[in-house]
Protein backbone atom coordinates (compact mmCIF):
# COMPACT_ATOMS: atom_id res chain seq x y z
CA UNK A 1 -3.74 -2.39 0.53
CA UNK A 2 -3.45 -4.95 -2.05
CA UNK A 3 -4.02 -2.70 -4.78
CA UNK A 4 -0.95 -0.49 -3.30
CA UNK A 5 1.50 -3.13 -3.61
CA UNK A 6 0.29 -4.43 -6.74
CA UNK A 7 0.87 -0.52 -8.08
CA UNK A 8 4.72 -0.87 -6.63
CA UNK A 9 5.28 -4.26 -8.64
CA UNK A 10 3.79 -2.56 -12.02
CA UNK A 11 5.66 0.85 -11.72
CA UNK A 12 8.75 -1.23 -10.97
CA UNK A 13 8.53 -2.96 -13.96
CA UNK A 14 7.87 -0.45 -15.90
CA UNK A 15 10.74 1.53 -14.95
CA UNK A 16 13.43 -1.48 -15.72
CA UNK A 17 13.75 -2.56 -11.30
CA UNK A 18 12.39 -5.87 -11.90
CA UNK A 19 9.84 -7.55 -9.17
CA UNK A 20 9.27 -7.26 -6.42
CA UNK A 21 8.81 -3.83 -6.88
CA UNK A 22 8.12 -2.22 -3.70
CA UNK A 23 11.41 -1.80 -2.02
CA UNK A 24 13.03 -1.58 -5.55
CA UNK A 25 10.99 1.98 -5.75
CA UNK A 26 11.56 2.51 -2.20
CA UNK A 27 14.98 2.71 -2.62
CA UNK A 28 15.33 4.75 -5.64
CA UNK A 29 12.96 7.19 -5.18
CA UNK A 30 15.17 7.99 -2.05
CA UNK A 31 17.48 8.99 -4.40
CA UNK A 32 15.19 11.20 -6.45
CA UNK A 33 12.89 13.84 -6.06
CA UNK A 34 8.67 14.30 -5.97
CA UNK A 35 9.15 16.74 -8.78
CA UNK A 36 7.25 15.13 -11.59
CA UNK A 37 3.41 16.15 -11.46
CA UNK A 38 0.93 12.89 -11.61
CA UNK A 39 -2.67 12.58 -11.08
CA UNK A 40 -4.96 11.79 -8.06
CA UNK A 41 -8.01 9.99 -8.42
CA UNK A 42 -11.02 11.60 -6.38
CA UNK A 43 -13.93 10.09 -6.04
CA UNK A 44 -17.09 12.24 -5.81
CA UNK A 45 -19.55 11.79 -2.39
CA UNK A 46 -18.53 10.43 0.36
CA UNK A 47 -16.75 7.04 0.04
CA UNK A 48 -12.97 5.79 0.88
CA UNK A 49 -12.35 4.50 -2.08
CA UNK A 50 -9.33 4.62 -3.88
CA UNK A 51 -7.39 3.45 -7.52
CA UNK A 52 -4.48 3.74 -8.23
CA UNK A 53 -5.54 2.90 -11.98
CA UNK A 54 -4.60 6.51 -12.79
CA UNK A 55 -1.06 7.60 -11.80
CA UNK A 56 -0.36 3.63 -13.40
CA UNK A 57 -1.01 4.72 -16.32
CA UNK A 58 0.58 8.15 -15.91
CA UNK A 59 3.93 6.17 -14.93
CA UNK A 60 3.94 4.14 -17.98
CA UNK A 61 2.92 6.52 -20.63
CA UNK A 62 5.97 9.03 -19.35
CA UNK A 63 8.24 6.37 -19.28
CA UNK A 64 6.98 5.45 -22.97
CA UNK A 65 7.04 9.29 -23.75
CA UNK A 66 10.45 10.05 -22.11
CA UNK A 67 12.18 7.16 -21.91
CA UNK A 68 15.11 9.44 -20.61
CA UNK A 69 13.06 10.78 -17.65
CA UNK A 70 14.89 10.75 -14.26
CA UNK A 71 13.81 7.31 -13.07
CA UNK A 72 14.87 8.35 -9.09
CA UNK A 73 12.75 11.48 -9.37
CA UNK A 74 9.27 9.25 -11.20
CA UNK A 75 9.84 6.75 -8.73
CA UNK A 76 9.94 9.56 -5.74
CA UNK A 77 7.02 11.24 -7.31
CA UNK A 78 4.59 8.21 -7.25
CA UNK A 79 5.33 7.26 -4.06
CA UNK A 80 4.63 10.42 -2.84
CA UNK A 81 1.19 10.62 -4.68
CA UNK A 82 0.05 7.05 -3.59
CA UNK A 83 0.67 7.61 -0.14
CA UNK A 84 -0.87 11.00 0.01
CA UNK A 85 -4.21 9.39 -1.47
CA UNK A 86 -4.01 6.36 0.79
CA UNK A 87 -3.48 8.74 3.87
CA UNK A 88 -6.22 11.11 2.51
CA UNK A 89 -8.38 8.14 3.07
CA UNK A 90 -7.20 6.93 6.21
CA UNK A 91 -7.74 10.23 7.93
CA UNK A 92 -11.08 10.21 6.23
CA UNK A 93 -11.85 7.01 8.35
CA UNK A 94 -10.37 8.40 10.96
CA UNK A 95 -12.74 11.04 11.34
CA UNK A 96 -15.75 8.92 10.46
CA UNK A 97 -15.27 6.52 12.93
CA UNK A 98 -13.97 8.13 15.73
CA UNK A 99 -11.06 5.62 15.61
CA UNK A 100 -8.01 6.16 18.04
CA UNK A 101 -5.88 2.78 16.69
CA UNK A 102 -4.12 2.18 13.38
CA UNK A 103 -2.36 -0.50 11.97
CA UNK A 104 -0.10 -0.99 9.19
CA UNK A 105 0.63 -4.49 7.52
CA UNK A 106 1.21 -6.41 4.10
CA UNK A 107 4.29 -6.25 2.05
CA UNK A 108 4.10 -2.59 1.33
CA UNK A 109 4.52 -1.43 5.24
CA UNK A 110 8.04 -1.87 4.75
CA UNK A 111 7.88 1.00 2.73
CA UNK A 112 9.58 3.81 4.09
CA UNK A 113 7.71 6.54 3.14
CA UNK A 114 4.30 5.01 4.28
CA UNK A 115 5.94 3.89 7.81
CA UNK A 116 6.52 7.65 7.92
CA UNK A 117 3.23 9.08 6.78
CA UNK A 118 1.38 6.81 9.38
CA UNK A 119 3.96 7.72 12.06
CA UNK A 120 2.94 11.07 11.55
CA UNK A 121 -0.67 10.19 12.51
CA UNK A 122 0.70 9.90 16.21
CA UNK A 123 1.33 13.59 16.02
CA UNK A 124 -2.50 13.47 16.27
CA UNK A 125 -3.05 11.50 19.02
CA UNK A 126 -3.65 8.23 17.06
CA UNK A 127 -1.85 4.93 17.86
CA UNK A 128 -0.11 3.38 15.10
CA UNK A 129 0.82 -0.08 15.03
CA UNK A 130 3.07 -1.51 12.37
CA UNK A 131 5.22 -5.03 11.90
CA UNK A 132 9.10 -4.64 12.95
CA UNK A 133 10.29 -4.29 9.44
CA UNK A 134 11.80 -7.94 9.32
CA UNK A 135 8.19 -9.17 9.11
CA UNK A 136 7.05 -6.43 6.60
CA UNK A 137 7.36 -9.84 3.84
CA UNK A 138 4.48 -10.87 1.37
CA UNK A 139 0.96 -11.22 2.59
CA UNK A 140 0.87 -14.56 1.70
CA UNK A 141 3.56 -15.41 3.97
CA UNK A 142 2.17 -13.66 6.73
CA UNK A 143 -1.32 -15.75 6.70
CA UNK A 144 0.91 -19.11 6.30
CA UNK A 145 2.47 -17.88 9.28
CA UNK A 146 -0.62 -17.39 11.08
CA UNK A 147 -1.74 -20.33 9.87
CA UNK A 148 1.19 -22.50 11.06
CA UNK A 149 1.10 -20.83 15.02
CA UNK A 150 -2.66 -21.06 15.09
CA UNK A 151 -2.29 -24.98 14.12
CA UNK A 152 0.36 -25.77 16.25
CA UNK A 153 -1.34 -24.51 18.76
CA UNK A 154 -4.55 -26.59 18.05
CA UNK A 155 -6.56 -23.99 16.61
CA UNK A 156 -8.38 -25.43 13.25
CA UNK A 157 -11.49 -25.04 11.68
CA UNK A 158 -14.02 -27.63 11.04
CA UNK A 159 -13.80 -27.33 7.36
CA UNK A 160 -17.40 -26.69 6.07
CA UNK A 161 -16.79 -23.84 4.43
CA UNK A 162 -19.33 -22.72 2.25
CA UNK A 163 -18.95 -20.77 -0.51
CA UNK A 164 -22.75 -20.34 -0.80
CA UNK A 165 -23.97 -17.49 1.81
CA UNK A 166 -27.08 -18.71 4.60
CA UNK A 167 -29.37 -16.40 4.02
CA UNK A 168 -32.28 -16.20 6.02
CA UNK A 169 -35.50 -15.26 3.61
């Protein structure tokens, strides 16, 4: 999901909202339409992966070419196409693994268009989990959170980390 939020921050910018950019889009695409056609990455076989390299680009060379374009209805647009391919990919999983549990974290599941497209998912007998939206902050301040309850609860590691994988020959 990383890659999703880091798309919000660039289209943000790139459309004047500033950082951070996902509930900057959020709210203005609610004020626009999914009218403006941008492109999907598909990737051929059968993977789950997903780039959002694409519509980035797309978003940045309309708002170069048209610096007048509705900014509501761009905003509105990529939503709309990033969640559809992330969602294309979760059912994907879905289906592959038999899976009857969800969840939704990170920055971006504030978002209220994702919250909905997962939501929908329960329509289909699948449990979705998801953060109350007050705790829908950065990732990096979720893990420090986790961090501090697991520690003050006495839970720490030993600290030989190893960078260098033990493989066995």
């Amino acid at each position: 999901m990383m890659q999703y939020g880091e798309a919000f921050d660039k289209v943000a910018r790139v459309v004047g909202l500033g950082y951070p950019g996902g509930p900057k889009v959020d709210k203005l695409a609610k004020e626009g339409q999914a009218s403006i056609e941008l492109p999907k990455t598909h990737f051929n076989g059968d993977t789950l992966d997903f780039s959002f390299s694409g519509i980035k680009t797309a978003v940045i060379n309309i708002s170069h070419k048209a610096p007048d374009i509705n900014k509501a209805n761009l905003c509105a647009s990529f939503e709309k196409n990033v969640t559809e391919t992330l969602m294309e990919n979760v059912k994907k999983a879905i289906e592959k693994t038999n899976i009857k549990k969800v969840t939704l974290a990170g920055g971006v599941s504030a978002n209220s268009y994702i919250r909905e497209a997962f939501l929908q998912l329960e329509k289909e007998s699948i449990k979705v989990y998801m953060p109350n939206l007050k705790l829908c902050t950065d990732n990096a301040a979720m893990i420090a959170s986790a961090g501090y309850y697991n520690f003050i609860s006495g839970k720490q590691d030993n600290l030989n980390l190893n960078a260098i994988p033990n493989l066995k020959l």
